[in-house]
Protein backbone atom coordinates (compact mmCIF):
# COMPACT_ATOMS: atom_id res chain seq x y z
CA UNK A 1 -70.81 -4.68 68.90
CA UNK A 2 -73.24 -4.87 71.69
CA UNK A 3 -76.80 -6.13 71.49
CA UNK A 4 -79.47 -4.26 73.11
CA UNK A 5 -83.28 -5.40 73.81
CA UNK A 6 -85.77 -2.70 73.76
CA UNK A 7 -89.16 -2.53 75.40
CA UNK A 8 -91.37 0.13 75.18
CA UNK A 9 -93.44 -0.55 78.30
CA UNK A 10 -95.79 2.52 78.45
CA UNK A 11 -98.39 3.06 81.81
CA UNK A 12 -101.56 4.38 79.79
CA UNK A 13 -103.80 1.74 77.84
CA UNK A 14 -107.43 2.92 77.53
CA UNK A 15 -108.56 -1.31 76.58
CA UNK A 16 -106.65 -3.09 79.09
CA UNK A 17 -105.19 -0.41 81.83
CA UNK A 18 -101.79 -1.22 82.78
CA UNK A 19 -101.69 -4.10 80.27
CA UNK A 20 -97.82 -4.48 80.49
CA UNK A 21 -98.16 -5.69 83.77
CA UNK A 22 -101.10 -7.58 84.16
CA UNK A 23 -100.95 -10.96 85.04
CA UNK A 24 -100.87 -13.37 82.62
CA UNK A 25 -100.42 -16.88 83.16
CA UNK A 26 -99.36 -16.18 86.81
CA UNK A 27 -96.61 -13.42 85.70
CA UNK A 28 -97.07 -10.11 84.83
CA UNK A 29 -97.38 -9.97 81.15
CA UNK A 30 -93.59 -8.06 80.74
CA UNK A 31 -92.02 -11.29 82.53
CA UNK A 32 -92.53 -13.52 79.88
CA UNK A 33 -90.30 -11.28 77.23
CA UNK A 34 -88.05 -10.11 80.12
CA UNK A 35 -87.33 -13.81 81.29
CA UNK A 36 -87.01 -15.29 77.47
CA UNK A 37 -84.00 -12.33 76.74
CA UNK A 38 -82.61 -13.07 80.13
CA UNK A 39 -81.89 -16.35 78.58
CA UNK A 40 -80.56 -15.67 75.16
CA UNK A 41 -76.99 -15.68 74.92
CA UNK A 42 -76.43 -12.80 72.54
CA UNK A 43 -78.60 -10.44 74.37
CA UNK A 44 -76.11 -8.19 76.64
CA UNK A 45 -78.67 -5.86 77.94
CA UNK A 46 -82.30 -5.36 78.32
CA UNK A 47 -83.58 -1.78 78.57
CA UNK A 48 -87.63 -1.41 79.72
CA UNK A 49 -88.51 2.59 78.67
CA UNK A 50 -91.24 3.43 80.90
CA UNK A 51 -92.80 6.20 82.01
CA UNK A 52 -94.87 4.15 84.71
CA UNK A 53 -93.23 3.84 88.61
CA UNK A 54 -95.55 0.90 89.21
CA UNK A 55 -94.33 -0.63 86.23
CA UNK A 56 -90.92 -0.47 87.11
CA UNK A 57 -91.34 -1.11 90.58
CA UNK A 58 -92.57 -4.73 88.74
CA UNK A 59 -89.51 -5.13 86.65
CA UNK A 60 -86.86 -4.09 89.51
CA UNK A 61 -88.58 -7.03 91.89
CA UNK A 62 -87.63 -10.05 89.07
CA UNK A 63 -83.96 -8.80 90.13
CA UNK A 64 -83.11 -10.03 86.59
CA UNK A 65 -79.40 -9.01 86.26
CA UNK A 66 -79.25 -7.84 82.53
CA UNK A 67 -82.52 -5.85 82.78
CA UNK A 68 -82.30 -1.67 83.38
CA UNK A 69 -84.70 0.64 83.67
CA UNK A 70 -84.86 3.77 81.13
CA UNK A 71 -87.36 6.63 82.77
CA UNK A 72 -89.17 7.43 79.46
CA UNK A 73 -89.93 11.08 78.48
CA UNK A 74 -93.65 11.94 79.21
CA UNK A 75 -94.45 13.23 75.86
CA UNK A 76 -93.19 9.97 74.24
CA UNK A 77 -95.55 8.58 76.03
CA UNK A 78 -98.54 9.78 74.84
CA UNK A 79 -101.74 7.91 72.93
CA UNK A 80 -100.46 9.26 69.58
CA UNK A 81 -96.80 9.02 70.52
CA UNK A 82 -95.01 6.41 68.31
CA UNK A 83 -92.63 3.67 68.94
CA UNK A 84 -89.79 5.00 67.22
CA UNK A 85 -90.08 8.24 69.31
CA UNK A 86 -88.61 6.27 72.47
CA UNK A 87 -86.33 4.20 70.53
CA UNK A 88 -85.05 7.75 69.15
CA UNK A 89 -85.19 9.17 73.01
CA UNK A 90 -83.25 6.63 74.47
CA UNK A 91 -80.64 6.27 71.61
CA UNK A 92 -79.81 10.11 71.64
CA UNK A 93 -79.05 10.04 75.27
CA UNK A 94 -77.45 6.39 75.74
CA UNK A 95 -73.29 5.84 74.74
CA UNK A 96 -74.35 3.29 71.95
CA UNK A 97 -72.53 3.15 68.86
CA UNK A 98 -74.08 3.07 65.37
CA UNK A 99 -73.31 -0.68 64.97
CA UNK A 100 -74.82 -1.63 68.22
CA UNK A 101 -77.83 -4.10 67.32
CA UNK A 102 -80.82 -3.11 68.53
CA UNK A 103 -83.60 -5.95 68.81
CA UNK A 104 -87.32 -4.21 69.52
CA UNK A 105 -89.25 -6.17 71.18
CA UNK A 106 -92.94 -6.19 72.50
CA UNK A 107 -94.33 -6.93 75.76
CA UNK A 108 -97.36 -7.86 74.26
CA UNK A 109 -96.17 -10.78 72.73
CA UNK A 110 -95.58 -13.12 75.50
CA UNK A 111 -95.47 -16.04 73.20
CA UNK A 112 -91.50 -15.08 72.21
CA UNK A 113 -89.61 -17.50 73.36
CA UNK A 114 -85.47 -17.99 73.82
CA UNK A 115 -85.14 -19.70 71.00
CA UNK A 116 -86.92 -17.01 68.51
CA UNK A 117 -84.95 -14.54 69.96
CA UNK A 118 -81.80 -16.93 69.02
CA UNK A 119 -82.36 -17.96 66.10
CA UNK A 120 -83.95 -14.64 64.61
CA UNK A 121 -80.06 -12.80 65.81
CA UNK A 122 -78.34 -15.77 64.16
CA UNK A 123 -80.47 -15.07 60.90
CA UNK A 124 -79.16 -11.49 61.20
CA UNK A 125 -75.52 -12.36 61.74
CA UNK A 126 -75.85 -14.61 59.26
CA UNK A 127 -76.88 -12.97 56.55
CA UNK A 128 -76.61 -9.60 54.83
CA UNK A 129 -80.15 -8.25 55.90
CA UNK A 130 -80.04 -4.88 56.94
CA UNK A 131 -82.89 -5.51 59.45
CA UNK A 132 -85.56 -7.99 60.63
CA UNK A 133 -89.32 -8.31 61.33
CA UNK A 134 -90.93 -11.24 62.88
CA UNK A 135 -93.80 -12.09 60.52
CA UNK A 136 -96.62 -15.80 60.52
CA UNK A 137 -97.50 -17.04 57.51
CA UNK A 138 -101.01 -16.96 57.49
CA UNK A 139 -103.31 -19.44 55.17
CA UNK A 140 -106.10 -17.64 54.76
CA UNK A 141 -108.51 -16.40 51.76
CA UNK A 142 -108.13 -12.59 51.28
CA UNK A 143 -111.18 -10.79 49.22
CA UNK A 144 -111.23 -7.50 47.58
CA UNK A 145 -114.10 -5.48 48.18
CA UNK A 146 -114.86 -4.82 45.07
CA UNK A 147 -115.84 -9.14 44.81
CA UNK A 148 -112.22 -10.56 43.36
CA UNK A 149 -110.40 -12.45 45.31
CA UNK A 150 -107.15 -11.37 46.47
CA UNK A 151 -104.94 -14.08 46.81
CA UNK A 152 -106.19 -17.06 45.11
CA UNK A 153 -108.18 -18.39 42.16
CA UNK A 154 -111.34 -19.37 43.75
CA UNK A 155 -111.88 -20.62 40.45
CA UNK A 156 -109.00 -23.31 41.58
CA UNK A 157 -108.98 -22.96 44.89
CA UNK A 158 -106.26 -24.48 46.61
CA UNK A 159 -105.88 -27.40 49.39
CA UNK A 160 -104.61 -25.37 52.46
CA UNK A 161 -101.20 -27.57 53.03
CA UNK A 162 -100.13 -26.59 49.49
CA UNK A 163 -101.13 -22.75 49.84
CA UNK A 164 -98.44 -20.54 50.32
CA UNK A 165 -100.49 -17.78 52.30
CA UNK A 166 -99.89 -14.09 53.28
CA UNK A 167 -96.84 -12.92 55.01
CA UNK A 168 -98.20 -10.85 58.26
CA UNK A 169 -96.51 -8.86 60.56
CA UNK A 170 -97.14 -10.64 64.64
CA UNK A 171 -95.25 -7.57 65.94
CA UNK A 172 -93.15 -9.29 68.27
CA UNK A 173 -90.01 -7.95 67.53
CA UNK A 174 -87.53 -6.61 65.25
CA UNK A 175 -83.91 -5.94 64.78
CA UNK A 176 -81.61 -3.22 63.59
CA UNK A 177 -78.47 -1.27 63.83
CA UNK A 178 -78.66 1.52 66.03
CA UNK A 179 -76.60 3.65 63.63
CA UNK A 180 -79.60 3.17 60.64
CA UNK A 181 -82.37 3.47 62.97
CA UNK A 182 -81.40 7.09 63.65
CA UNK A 183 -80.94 7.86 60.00
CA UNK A 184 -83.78 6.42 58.98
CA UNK A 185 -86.28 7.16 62.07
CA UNK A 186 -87.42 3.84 61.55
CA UNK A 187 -87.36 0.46 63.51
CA UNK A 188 -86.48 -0.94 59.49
CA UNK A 189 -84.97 -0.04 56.73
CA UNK A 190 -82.42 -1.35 54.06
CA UNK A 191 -82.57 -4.62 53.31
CA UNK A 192 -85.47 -6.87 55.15
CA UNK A 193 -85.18 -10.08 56.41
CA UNK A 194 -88.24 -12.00 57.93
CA UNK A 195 -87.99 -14.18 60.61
CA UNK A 196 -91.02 -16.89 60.68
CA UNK A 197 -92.87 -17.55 63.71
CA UNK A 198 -95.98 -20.36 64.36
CA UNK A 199 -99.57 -18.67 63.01
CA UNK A 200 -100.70 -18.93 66.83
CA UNK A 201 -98.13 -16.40 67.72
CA UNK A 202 -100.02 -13.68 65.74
CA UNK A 203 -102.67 -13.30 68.84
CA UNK A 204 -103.29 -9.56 69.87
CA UNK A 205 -103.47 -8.58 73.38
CA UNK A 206 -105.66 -5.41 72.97
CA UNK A 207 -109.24 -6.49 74.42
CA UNK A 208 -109.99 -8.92 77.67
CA UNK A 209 -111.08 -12.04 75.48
CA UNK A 210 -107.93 -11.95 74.06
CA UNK A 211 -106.76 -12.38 76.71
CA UNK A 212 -107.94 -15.62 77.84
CA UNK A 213 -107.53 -17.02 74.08
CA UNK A 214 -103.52 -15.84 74.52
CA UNK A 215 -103.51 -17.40 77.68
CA UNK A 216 -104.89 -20.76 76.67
CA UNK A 217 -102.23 -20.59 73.45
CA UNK A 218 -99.57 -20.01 75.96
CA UNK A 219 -100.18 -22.87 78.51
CA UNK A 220 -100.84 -25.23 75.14
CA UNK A 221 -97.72 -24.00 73.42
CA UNK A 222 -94.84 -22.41 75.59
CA UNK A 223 -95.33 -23.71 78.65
CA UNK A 224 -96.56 -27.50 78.09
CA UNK A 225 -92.93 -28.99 78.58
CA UNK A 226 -92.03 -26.02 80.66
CA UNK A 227 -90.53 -26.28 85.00
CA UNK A 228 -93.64 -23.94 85.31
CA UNK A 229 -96.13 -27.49 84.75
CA UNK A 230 -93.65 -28.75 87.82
CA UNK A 231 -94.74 -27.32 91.36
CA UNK A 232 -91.59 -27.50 92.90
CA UNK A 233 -91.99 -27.82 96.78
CA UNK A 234 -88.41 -28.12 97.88
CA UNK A 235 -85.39 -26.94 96.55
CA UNK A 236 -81.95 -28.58 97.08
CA UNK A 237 -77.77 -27.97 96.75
CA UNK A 238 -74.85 -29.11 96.59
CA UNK A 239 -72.13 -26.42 98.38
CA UNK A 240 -68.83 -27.42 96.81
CA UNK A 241 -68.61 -26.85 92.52
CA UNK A 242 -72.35 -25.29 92.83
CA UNK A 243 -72.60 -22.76 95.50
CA UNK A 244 -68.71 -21.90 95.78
CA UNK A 245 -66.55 -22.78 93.35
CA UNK A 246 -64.78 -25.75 94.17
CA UNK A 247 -61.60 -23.73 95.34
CA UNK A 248 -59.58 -25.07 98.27
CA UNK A 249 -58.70 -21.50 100.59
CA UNK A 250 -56.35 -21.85 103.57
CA UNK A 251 -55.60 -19.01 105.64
CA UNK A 252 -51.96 -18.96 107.20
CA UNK A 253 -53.24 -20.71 110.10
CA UNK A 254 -54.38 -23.83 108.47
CA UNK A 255 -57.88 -22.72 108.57
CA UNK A 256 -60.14 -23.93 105.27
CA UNK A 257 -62.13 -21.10 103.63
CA UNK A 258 -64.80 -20.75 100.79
CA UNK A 259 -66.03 -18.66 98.77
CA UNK A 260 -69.85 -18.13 98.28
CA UNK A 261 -72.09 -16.07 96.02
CA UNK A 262 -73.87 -13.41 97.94
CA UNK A 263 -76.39 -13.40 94.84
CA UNK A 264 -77.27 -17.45 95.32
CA UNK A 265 -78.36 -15.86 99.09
CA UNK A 266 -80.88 -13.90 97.34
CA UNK A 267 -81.94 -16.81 95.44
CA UNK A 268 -82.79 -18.46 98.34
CA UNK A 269 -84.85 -15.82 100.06
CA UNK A 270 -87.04 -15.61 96.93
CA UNK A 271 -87.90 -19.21 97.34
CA UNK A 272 -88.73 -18.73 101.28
CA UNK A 273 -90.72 -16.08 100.16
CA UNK A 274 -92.57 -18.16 97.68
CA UNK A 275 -93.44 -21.19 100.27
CA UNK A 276 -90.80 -23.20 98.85
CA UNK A 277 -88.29 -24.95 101.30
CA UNK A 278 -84.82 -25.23 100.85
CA UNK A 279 -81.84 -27.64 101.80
CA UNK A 280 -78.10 -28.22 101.87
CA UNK A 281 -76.54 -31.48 100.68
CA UNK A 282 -72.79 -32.15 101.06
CA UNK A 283 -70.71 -34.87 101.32
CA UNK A 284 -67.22 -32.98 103.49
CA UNK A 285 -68.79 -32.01 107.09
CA UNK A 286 -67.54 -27.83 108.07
CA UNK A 287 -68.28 -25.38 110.27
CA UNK A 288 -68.35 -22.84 107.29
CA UNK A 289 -70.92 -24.66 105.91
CA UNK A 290 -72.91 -24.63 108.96
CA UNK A 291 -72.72 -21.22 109.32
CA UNK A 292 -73.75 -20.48 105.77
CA UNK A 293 -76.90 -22.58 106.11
CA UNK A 294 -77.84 -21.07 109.37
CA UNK A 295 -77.53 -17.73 107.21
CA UNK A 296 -79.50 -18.33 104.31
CA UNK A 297 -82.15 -19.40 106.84
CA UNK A 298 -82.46 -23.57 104.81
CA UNK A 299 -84.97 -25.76 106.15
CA UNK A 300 -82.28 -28.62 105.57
CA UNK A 301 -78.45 -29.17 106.56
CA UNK A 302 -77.23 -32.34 105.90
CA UNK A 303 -73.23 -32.70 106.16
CA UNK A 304 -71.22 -35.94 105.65
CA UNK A 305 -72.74 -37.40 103.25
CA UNK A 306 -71.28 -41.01 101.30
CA UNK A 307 -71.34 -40.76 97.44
CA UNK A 308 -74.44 -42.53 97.84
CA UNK A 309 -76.34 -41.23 100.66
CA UNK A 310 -78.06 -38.12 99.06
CA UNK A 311 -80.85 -40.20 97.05
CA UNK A 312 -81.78 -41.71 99.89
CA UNK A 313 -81.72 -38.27 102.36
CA UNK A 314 -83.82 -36.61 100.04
CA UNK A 315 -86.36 -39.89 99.85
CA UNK A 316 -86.35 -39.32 103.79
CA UNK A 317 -87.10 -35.64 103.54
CA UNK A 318 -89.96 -36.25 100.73
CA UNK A 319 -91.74 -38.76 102.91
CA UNK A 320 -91.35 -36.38 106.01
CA UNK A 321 -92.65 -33.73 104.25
CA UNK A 322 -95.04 -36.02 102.12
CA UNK A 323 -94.12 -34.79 98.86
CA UNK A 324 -92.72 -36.93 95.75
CA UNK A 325 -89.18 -36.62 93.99
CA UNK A 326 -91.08 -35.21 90.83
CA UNK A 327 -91.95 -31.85 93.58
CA UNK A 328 -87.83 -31.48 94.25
CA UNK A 329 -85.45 -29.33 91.98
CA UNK A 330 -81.59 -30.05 92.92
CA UNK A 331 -78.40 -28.70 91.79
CA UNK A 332 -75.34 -30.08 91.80
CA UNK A 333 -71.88 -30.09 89.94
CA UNK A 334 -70.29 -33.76 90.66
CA UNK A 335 -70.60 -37.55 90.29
CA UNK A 336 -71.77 -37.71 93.73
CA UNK A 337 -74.70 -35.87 92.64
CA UNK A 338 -75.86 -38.24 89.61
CA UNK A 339 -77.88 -40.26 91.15
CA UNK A 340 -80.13 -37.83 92.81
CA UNK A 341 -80.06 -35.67 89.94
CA UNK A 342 -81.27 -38.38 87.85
CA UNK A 343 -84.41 -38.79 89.77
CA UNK A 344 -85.61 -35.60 90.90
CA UNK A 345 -88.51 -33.57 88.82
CA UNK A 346 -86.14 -30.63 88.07
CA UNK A 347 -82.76 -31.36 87.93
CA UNK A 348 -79.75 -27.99 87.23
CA UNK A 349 -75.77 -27.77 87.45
CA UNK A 350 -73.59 -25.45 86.50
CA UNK A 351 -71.63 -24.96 83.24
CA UNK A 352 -68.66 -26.01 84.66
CA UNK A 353 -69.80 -29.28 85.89
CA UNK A 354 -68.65 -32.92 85.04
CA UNK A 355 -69.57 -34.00 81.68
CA UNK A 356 -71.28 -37.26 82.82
CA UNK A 357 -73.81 -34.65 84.73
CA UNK A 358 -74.04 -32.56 81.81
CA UNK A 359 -74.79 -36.01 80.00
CA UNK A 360 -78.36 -36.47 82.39
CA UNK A 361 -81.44 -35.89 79.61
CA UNK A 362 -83.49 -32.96 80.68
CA UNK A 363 -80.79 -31.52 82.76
CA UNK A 364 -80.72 -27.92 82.89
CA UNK A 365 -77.43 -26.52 82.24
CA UNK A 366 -76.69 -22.81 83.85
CA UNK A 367 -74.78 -20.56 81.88
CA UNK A 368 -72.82 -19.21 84.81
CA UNK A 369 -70.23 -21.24 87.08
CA UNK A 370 -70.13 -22.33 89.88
CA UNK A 371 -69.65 -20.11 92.90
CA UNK A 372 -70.86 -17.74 90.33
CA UNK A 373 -74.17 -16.97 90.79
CA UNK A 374 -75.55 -20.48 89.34
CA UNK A 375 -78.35 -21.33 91.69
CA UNK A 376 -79.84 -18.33 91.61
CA UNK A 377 -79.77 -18.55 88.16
CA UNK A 378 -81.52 -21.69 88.44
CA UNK A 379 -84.27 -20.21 90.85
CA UNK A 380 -85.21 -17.20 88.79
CA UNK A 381 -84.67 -18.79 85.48
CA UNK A 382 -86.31 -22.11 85.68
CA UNK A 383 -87.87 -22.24 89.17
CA UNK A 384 -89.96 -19.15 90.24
CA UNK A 385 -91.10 -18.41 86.51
């Protein structure tokens, strides 16, 4: 069984024109879903159906490696045209089999975050619900208009911490089987499960003062403890465990090789092309790794390094470029790296690293290998969000 995101990411919107894509907290608003399902394990690929170039123009730039783009059919794509018409589109001419899970999700509902998207396809798995809705709890009053209350005695009325409340819809995703969404024609059906998100996520994106209320919700809420807070003005590696794999390569000559990740390259153009400078710290001394770093274009090479040297290299480099450790993000796999790691504002290594790094609170732990495309993982993921 695969799992599929979903997001309908049409070009026409008569409030807000080109709402998918307008920038929101610094991103374009489809980033914030995009890079949330990027980072949720279960997810193995993320389709956008548009029928908007500019709007996939947008998406292809994040170069996020589990995201496609599906060409949507014009007349699915219409004012009246409904959501299950693309779902239906792109179903009928995909390879997906009926058990595939699909998870719909909408771009405007940029206050998703990895762990809803987690924890809502564990809840699935989990249990024998058919499909799933996202739904807040709301704890409000409702009133019939012909003067009777709706929901509560007002009579007794209730303290608001003891009132159960109304079960809404937020719209920000749902989940099915792709085999019972063609039968059915509809994003749910069966049995329903509901997956319970904060109240705040319930804000609707369809007028320009909700806008700056969703905004303000989002820099209070998702991104208080996020890297985004941290302006990250240099960027730092390790080469050996982080951007190869730790491999020892001899050619018959006696020569030492190693293997890089053409992908981590990429990585580090993005963050020359953000402003951010970038640096090599190792503690062997090679010409390979010269050559590398004169490649990838780093505004630091330091070779030779002692197991204790790289704290104090990078305090030289801050005070050179007048910048504090909180403005450095650094990689690295090994105990030579703990102590640096420990003190830097963003610290990252990859999933195969030593436990004791692993072990550093607030580490951020890559889900890819090293010499496997970990620091760019790092870069898109937690840096240039």
């Amino acid at each position: 069984m695969s799992v599929i995101a979903f997001i309908p990411a049409r070009g026409g919107s008569k409030s807000i024109p080109l709402k998918n894509i307008k920038t929101f907290c610094g991103k374009p608003l489809i980033y914030w879903n995009l890079s949330a399902l990027e980072k949720t394990p279960q997810i193995d690929e993320i389709i956008v159906a548009t029928d908007s170039e500019e709007i996939a123009n947008i998406v292809s730039k994040f170069n996020f490696p589990k995201t496609k783009i599906y060409k949507r059919n014009s007349k699915n794509a219409q004012d009246h045209s409904s959501t299950e018409s693309v779902m239906l589109e792109y179903i009928n001419q995909s390879n997906l089999n009926d058990q595939d899970l699909m998870v719909l999700v909408q771009a405007t509902s940029p206050l998703t975050t990895e762990k809803d998207f987690t924890d809502a396809i564990d809840l699935y798995f989990q249990n024998d619900f058919d499909s799933i809705l996202s739904i807040v709890r709301l704890k409000r009053f409702f009133w019939n208009e012909n003067g009777t209350s709706k929901n509560y005695d007002y009579r007794n009325r209730p303290r608001r911490q003891g009132f159960v409340g109304e079960l809404m819809e937020n719209g920000a995703f749902y989940i099915n089987k792709v085999g019972s969404i063609q039968a059915n024609e509809n994003r749910l059906s069966g049995k329903i499960g509901f997956y319970e998100m904060p109240e705040y996520t319930a804000v609707e994106l369809d007028e320009p003062d909700d806008w700056i209320i969703a905004e303000n919700l989002m820099k209070k809420c998702k991104l208080i403890n996020s890297s985004l807070n941290k302006k990250i003005k240099l960027f730092l590696t390790d080469v050996d465990g982080t951007l190869t794999d730790a491999g020892m390569y001899y050619s018959e000559s006696g020569d030492e090789l190693k293997k890089f990740n053409t992908r981590d390259g990429m990585g580090l153009q993005l963050l020359r092309e953000n402003g951010i400078k970038t640096g090599i710290l190792t503690t062997e001394n090679t010409e390979i790794v010269r050559k590398r770093a004169e490649k990838l274009q780093v505004n630091y090479l330091f070779q030779g390094l002692g197991k204790n040297e790289k704290l104090d290299t990078v305090l030289r480099i801050c005070e050179e470029e007048n910048i504090s450790l909180e403005e450095v993000a650094y990689i690295g796999d090994d105990i030579n790296c703990f102590n640096l790691l420990e003190k830097v504002g963003l610290a990252a290594c990859p999933k195969d690293a030593e436990g004791k790094i692993k072990a550093i609170p607030d580490i951020k732990i890559m889900k890819k290998k090293g010499g496997k495309g970990c620091v760019r993982e790092f870069i898109i993921n937690h840096i240039l969000i």
